[in-house]
N, C-alpha and C. Protein backbone atom coordinates (compact mmCIF):
# COMPACT_ATOMS: atom_id res chain seq x y z
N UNK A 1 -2.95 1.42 -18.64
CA UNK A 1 -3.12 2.73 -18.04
C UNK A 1 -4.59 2.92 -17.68
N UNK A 2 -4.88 3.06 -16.34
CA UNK A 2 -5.90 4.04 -16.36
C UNK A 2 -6.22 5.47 -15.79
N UNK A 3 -7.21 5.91 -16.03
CA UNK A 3 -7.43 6.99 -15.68
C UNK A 3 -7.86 7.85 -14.38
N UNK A 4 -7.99 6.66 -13.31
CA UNK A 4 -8.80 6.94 -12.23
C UNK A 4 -9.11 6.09 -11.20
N UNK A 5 -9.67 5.56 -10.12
CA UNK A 5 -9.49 4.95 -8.86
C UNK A 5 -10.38 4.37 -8.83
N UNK A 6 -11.55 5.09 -9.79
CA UNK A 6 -12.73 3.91 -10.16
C UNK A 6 -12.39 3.17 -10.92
N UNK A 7 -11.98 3.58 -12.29
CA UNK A 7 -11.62 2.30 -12.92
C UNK A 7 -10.34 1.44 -12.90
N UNK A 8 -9.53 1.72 -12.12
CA UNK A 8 -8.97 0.95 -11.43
C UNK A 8 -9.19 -0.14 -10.38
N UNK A 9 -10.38 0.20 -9.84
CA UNK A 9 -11.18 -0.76 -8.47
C UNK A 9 -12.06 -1.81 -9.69
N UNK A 10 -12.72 -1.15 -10.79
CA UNK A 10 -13.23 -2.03 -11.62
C UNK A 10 -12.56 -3.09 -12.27
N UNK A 11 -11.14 -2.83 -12.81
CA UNK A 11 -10.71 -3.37 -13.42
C UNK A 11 -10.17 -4.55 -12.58
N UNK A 12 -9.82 -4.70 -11.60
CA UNK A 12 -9.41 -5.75 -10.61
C UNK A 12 -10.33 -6.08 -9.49
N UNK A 13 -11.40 -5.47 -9.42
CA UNK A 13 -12.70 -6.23 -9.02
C UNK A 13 -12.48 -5.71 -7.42
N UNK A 14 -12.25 -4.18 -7.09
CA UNK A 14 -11.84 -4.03 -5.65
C UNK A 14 -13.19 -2.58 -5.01
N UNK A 15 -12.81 -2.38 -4.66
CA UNK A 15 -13.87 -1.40 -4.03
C UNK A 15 -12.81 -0.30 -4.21
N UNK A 16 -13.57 0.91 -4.50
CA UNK A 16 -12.77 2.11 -4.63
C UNK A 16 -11.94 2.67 -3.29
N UNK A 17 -12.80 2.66 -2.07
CA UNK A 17 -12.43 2.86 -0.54
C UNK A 17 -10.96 1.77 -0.53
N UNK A 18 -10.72 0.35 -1.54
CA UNK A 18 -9.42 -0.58 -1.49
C UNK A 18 -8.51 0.12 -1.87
N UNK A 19 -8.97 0.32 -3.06
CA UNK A 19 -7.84 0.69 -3.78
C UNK A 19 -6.78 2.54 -3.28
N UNK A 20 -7.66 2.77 -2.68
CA UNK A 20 -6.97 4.63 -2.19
C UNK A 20 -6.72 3.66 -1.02
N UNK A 21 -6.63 2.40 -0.04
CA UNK A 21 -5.77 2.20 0.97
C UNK A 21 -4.53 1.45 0.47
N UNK A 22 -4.81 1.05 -1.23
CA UNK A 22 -3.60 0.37 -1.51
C UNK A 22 -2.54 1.40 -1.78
N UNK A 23 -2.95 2.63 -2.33
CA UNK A 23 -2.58 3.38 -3.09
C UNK A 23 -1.70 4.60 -1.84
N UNK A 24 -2.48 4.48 -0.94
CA UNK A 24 -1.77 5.01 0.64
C UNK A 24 -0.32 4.84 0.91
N UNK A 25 -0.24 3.58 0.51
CA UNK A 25 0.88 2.53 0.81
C UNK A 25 2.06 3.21 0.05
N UNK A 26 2.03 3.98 -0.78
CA UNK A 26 3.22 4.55 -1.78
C UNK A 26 3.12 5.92 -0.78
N UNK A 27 2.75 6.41 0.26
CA UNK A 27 3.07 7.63 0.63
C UNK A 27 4.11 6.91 1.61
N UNK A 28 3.94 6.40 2.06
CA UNK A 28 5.17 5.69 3.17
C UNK A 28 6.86 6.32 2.71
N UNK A 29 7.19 6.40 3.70
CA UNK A 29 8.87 7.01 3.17
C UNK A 29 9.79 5.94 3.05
N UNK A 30 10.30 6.39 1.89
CA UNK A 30 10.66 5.32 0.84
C UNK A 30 12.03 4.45 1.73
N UNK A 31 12.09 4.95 3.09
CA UNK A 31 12.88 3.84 3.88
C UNK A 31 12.21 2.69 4.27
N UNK A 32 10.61 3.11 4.42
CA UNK A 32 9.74 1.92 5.06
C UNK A 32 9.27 1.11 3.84
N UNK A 33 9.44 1.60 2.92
CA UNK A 33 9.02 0.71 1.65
C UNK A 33 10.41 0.17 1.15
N UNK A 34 11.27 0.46 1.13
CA UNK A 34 12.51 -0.34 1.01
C UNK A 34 12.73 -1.58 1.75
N UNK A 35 12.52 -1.22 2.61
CA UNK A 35 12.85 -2.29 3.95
C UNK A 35 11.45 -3.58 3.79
N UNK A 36 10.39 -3.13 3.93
CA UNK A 36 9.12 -4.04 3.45
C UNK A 36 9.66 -4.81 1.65
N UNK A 37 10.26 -3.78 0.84
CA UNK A 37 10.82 -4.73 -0.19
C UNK A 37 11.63 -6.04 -0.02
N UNK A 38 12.49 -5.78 0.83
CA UNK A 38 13.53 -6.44 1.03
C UNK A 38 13.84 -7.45 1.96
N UNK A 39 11.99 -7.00 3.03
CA UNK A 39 12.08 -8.11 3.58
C UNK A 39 12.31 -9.56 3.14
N UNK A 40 12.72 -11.02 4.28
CA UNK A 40 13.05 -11.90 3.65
C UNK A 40 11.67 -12.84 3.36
N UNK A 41 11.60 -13.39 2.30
CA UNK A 41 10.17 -14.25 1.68
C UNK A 41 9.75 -15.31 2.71
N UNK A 42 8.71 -15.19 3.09
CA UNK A 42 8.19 -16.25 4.08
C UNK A 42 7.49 -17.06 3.29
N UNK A 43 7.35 -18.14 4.38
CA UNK A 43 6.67 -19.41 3.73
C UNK A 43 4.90 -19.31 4.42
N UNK A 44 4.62 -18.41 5.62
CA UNK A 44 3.73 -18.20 6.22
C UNK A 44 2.97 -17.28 5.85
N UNK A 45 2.47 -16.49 7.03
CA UNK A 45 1.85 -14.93 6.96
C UNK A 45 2.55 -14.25 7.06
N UNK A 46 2.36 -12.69 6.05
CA UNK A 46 2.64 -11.59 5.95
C UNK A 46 3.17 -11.72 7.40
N UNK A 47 4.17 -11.18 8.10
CA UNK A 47 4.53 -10.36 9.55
C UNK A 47 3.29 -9.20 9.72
N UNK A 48 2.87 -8.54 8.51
CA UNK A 48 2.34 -7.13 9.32
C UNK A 48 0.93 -7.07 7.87
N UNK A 49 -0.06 -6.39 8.07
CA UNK A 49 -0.93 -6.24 7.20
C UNK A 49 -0.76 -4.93 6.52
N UNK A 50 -1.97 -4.71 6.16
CA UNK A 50 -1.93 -3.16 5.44
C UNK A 50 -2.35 -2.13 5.87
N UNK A 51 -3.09 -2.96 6.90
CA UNK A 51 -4.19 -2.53 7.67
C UNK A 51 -3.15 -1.87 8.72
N UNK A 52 -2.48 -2.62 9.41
CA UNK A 52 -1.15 -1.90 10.38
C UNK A 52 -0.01 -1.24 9.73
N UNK A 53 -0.03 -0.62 8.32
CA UNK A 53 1.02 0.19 7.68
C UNK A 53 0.16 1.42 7.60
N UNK A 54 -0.97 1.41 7.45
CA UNK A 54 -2.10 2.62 7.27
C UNK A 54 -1.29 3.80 7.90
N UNK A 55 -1.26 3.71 9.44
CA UNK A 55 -0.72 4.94 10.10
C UNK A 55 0.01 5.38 9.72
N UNK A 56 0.90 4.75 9.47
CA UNK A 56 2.60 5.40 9.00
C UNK A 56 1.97 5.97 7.88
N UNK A 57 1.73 6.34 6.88
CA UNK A 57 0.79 6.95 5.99
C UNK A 57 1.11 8.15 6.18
N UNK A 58 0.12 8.44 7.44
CA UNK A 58 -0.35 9.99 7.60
C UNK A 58 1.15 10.37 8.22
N UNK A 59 2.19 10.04 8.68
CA UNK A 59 3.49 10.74 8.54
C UNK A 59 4.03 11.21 7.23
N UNK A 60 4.04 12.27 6.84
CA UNK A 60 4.19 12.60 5.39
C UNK A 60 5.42 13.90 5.50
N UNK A 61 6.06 13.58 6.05
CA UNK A 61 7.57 14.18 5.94
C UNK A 61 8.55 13.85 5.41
N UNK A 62 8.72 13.02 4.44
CA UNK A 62 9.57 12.52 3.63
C UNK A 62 10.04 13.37 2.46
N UNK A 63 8.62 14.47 2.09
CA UNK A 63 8.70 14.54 0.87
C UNK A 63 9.67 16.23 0.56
């Protein structure tokens, strides 16, 4: 457990600005995170980054 976004970025060695874009990623509506679950396992690259899920983000009508 921790307490916070700093020590969370500390504890895994990330920059605080990382970790609130990792943490972005759970606002997504839980159809687009289903579907990214379930995608099928590649042997390559990711299809899409994190960096191109960002937007969908700021759609926040799910909730």
């Amino acid at each position: 457990m921790v307490n916070n976004r700093a020590e969370l970025a500390r504890r895994y060695d990330l920059s605080r600005a990382r970790v609130t874009q990792i943490l972005m990623l759970l606002q997504l509506a839980p159809e687009i995170q289903e579907h990214i679950l379930n995608m099928p396992k590649s042997t390559g690259r990711f299809p899409f980054s994190e960096r191109r899920l960002r937007p969908l983000t700021m759609f926040n009508d799910h909730h």
